[in-house]
N, C-alpha and C. Protein backbone atom coordinates (compact mmCIF):
# COMPACT_ATOMS: atom_id res chain seq x y z
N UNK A 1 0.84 -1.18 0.00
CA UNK A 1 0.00 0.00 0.00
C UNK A 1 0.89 1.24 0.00
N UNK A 2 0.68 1.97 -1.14
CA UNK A 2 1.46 3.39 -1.08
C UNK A 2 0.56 4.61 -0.01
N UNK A 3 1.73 4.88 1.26
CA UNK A 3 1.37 5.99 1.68
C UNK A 3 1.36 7.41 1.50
N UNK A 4 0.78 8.00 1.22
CA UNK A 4 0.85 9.30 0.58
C UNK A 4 0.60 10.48 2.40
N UNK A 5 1.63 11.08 2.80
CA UNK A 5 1.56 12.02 3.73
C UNK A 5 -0.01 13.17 3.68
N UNK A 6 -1.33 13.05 4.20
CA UNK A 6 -2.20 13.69 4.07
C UNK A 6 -2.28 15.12 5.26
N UNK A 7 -1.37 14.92 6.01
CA UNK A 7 -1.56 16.21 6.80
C UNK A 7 -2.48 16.05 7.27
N UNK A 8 -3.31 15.25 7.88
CA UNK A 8 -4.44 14.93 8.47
C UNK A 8 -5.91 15.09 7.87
N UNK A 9 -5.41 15.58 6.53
CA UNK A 9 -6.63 15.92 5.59
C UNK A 9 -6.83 14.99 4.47
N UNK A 10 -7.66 13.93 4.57
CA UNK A 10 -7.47 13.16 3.32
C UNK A 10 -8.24 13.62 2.07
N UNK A 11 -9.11 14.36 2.69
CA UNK A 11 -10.23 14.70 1.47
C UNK A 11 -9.71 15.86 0.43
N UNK A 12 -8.18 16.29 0.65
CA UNK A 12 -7.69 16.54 -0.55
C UNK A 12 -7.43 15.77 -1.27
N UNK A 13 -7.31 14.40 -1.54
CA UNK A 13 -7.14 13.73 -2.47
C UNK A 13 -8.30 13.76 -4.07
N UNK A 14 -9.87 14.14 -3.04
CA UNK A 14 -10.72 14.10 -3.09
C UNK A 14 -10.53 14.11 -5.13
N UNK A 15 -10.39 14.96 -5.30
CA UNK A 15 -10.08 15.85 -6.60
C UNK A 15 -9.23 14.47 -7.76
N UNK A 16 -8.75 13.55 -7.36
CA UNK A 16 -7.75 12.22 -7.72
C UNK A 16 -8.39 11.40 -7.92
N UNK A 17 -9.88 11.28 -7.48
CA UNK A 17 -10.13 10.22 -7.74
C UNK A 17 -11.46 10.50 -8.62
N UNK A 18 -11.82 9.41 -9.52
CA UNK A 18 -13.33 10.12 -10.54
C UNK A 18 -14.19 10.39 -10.22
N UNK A 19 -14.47 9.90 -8.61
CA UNK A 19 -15.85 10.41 -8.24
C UNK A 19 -16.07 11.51 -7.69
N UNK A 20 -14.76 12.07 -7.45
CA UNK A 20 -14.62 13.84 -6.85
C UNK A 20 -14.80 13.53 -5.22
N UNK A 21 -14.76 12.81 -4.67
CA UNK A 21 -15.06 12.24 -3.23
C UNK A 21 -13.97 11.43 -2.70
N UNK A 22 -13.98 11.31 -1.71
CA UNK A 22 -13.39 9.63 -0.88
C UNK A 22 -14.26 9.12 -0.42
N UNK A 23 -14.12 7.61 0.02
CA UNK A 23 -15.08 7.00 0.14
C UNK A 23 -15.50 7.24 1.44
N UNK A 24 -16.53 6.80 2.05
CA UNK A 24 -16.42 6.84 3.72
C UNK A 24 -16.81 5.44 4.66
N UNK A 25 -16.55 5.00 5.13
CA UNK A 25 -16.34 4.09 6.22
C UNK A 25 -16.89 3.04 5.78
N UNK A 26 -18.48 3.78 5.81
CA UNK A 26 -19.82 3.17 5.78
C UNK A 26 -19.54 2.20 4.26
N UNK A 27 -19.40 3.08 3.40
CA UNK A 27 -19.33 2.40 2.15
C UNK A 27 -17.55 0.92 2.24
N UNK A 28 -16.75 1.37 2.92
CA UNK A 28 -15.88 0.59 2.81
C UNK A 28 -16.38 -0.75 3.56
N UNK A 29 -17.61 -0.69 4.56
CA UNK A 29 -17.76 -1.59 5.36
C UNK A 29 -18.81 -2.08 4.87
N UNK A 30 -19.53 -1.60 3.79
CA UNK A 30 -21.27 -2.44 3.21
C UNK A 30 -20.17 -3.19 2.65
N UNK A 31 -18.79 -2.91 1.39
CA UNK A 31 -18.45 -3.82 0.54
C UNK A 31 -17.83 -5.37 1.65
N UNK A 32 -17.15 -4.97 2.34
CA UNK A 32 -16.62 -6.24 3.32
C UNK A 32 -18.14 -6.92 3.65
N UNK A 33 -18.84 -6.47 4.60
CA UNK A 33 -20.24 -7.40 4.64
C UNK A 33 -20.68 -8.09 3.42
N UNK A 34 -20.78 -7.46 2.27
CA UNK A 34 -21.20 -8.14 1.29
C UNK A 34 -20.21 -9.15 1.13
N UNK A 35 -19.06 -9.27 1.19
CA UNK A 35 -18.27 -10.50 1.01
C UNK A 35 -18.13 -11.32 2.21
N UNK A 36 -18.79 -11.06 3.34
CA UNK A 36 -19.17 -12.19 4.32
C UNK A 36 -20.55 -12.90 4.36
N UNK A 37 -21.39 -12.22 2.98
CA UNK A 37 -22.80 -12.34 2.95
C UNK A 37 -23.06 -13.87 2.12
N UNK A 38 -24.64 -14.10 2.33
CA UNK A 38 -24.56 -15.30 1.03
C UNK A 38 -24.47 -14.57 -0.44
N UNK A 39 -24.45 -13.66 -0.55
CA UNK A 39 -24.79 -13.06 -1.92
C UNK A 39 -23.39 -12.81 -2.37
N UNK A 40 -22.68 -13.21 -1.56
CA UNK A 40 -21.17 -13.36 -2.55
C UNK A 40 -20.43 -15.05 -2.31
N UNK A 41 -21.46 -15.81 -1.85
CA UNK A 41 -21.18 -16.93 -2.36
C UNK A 41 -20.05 -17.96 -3.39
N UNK A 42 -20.77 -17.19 -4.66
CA UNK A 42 -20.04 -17.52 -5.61
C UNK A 42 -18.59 -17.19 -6.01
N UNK A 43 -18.16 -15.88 -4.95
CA UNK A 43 -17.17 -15.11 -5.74
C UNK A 43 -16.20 -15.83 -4.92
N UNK A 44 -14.82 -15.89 -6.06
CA UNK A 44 -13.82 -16.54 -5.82
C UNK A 44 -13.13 -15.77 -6.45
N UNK A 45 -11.42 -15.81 -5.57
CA UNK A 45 -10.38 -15.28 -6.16
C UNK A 45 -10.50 -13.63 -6.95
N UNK A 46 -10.91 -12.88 -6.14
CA UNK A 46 -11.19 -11.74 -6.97
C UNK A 46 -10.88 -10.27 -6.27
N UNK A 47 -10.20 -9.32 -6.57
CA UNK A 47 -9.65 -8.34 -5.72
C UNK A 47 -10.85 -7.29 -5.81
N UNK A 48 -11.34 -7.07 -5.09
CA UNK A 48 -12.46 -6.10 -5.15
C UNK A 48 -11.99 -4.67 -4.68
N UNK A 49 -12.36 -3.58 -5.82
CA UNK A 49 -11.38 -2.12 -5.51
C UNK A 49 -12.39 -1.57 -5.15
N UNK A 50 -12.55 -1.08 -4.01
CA UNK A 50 -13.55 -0.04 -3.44
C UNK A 50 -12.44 1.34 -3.08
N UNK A 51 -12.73 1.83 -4.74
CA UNK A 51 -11.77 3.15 -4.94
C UNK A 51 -12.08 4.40 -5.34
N UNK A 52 -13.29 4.35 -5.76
CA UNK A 52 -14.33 5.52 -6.50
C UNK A 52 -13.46 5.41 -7.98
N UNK A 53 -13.06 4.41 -8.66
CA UNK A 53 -12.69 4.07 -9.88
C UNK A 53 -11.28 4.55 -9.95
N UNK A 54 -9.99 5.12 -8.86
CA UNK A 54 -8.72 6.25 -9.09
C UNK A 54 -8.30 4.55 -9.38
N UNK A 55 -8.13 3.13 -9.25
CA UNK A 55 -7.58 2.77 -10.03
C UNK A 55 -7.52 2.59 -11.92
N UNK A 56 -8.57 2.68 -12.25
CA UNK A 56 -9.46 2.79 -13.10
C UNK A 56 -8.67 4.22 -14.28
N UNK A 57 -8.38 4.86 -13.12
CA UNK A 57 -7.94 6.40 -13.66
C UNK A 57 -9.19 6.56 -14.99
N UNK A 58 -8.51 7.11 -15.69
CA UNK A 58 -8.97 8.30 -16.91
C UNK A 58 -9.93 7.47 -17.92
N UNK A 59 -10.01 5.86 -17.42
CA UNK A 59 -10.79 4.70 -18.31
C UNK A 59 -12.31 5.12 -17.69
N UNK A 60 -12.31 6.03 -16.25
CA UNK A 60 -13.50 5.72 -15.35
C UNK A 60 -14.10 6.86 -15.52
N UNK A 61 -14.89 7.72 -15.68
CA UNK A 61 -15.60 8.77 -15.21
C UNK A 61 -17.33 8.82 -15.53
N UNK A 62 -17.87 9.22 -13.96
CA UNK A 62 -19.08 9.26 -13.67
C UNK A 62 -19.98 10.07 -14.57
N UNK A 63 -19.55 10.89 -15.70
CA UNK A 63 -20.34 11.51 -16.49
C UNK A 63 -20.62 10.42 -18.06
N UNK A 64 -19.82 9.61 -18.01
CA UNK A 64 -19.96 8.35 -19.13
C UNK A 64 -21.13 7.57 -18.93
């Protein structure tokens, strides 16, 4: 994991990533439940990015 020094402010990143946001807690913690749920059952072997698409970069944007 690359640490990037935030000065205690992460939500400058905000602007980096496509959704113009960071994520918040809540949303990082529905995706983990869902992968302790039956409704992810099926899923195997699979890295799930809960990133607002910044891995995705310039392939991702919410106005598409």
């Amino acid at each position: 994991m690359i640490q990037i020094p935030t000065d205690g402010h992460p939500e400058q990143f905000a602007s980096m990533v496509p959704m113009n946001r960071i994520g918040t807690p809540k949303e990082i913690g529905n995706a983990v439940l869902w992968l302790f749920s039956n409704e992810s059952s099926y899923v195997t072997g699979h890295t799930l990015m809960i990133d607002g698409g910044y891995c995705a970069g310039p392939l991702f944007s919410p106005s598409n």
